[in-house]
N, C-alpha and C. Protein backbone atom coordinates (compact mmCIF):
# COMPACT_ATOMS: atom_id res chain seq x y z
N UNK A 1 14.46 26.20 34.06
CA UNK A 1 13.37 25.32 34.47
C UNK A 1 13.90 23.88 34.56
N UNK A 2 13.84 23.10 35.46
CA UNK A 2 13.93 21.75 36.05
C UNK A 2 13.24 21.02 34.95
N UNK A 3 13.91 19.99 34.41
CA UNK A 3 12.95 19.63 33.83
C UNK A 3 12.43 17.96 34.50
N UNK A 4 11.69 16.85 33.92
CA UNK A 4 10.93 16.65 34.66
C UNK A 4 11.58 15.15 35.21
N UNK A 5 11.22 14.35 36.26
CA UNK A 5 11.93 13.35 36.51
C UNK A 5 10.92 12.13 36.33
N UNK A 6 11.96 11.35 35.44
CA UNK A 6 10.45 9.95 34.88
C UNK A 6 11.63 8.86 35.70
N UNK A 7 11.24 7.81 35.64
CA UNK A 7 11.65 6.45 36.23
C UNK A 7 11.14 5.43 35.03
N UNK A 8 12.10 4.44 34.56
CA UNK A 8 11.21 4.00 33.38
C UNK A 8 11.44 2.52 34.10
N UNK A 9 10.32 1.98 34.50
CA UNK A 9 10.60 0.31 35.09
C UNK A 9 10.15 -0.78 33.64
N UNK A 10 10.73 -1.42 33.10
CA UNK A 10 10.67 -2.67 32.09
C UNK A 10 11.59 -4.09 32.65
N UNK A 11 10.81 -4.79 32.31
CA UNK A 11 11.58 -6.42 32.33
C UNK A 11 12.73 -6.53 31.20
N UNK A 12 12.68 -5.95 30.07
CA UNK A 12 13.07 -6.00 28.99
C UNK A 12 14.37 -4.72 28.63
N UNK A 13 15.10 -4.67 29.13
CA UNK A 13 16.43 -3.72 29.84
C UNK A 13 16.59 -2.72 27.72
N UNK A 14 16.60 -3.53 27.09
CA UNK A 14 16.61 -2.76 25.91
C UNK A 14 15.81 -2.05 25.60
N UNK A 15 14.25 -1.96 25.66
CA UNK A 15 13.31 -1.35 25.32
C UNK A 15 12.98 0.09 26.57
N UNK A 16 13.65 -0.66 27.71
CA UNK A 16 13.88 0.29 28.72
C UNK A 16 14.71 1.26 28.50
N UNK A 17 15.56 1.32 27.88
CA UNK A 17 17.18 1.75 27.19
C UNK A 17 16.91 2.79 26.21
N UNK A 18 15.79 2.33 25.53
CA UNK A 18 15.55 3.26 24.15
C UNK A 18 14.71 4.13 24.91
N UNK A 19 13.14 3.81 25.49
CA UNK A 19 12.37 4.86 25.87
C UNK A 19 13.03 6.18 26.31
N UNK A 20 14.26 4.94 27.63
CA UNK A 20 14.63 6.34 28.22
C UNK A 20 16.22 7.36 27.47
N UNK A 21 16.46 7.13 26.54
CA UNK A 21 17.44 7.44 25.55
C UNK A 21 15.95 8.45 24.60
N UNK A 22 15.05 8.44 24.20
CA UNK A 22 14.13 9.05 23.79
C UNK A 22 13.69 10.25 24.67
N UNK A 23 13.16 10.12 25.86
CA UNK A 23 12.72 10.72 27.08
C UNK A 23 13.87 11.99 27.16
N UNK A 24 15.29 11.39 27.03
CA UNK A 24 16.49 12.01 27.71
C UNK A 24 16.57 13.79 26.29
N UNK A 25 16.45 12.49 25.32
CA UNK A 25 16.65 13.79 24.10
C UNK A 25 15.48 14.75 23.74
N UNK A 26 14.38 14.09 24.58
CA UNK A 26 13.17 15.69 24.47
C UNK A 26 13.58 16.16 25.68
N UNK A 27 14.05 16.06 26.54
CA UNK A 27 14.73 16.72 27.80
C UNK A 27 14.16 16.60 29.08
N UNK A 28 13.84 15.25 29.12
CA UNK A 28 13.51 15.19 30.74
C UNK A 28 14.62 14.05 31.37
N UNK A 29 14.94 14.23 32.40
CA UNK A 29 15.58 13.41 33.38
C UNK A 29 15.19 11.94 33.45
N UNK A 30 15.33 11.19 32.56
CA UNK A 30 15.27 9.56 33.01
C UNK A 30 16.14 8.49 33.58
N UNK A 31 15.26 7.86 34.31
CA UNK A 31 16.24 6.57 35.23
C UNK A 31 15.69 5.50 35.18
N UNK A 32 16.40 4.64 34.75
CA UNK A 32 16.01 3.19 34.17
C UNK A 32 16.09 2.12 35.79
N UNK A 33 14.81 1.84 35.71
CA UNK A 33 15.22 0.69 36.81
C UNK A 33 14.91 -1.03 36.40
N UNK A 34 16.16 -1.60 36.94
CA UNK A 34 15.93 -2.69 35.90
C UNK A 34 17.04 -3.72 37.08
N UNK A 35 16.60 -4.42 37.55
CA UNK A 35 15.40 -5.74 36.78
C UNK A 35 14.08 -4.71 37.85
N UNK A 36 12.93 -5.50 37.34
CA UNK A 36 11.38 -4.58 37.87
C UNK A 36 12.02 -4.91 39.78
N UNK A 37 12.70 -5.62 40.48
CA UNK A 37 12.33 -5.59 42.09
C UNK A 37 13.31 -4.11 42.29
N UNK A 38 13.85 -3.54 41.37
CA UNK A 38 14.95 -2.76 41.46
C UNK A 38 14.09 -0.71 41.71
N UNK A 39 12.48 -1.35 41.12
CA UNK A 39 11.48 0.16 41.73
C UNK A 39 11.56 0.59 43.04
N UNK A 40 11.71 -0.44 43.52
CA UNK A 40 11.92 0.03 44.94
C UNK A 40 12.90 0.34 45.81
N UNK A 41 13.97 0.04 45.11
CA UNK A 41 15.11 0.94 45.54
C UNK A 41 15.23 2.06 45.19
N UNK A 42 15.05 2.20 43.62
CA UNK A 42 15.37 3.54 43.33
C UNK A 42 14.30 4.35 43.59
N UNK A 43 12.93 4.36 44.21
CA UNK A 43 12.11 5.31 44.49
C UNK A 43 12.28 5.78 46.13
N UNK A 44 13.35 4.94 46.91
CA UNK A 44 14.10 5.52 48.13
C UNK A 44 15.03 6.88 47.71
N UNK A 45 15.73 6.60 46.39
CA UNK A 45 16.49 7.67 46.58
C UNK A 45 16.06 8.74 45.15
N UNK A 46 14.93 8.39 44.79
CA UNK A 46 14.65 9.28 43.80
C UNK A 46 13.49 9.49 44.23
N UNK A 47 12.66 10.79 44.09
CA UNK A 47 11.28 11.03 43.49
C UNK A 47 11.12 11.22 42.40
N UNK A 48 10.24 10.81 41.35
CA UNK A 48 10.15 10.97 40.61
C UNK A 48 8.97 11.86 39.88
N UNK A 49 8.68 12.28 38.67
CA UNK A 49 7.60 13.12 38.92
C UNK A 49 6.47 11.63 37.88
N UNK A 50 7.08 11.11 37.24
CA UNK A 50 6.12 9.92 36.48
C UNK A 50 7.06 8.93 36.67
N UNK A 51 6.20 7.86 36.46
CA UNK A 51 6.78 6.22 37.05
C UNK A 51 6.52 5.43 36.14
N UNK A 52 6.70 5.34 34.76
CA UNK A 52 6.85 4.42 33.49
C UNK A 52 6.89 2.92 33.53
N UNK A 53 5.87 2.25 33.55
CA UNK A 53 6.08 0.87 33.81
C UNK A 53 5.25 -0.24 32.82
N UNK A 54 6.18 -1.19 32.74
CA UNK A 54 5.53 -2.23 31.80
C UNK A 54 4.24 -3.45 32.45
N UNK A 55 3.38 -2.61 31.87
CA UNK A 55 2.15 -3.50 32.06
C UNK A 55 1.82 -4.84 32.12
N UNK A 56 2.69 -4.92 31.74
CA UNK A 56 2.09 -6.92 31.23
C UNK A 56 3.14 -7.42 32.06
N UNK A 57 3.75 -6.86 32.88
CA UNK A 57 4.94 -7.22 33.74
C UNK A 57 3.98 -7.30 35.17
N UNK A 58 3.52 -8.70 35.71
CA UNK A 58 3.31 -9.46 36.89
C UNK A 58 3.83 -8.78 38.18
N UNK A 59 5.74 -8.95 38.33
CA UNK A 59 5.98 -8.22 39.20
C UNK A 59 5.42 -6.56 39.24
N UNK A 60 5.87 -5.93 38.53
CA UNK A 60 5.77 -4.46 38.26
C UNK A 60 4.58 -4.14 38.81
N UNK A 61 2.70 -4.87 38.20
CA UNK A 61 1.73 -4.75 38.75
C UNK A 61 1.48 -4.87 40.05
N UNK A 62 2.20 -5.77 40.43
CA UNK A 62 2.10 -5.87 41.82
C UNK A 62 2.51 -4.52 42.96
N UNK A 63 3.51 -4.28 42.02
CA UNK A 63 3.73 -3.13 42.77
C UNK A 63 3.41 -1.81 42.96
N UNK A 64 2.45 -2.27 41.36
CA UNK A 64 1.30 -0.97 41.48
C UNK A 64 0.63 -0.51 42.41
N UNK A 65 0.04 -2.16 42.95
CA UNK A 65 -0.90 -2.35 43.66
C UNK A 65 -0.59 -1.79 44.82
N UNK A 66 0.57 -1.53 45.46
CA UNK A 66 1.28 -1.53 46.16
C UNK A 66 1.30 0.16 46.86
N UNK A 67 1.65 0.79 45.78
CA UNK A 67 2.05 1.79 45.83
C UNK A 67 0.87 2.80 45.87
């Protein structure tokens, strides 16, 4: 079984680091995108199945909005 593909977007590259170091050892596929304008590259060459993002992050929301 595949397991599942997350994208973890944070301003804060360490806290991004741990989630997805956490994520990795219950066994799903994580990819850190970092700095936040960097979602949109990597959702060209990834799908993901969840999109992990820091809330209080201005850019990031925006791109909620977006998406």
């Amino acid at each position: 079984m595949a397991s599942a593909r997350i994208i973890v977007a944070d301003a804060d590259r360490r806290s991004a680091g741990v989630l997805s170091w956490l994520l990795a050892e219950q066994g799903f596929e994580a990819t850190i995108a970092h700095p936040p304008r960097a979602v949109d590259q990597t959702l060209r060459w990834l799908t993901p199945d969840l999109l992990l993002i820091d809330g209080d992050d201005p850019e990031l929301a925006a791109l909620v909005k977006r998406l």
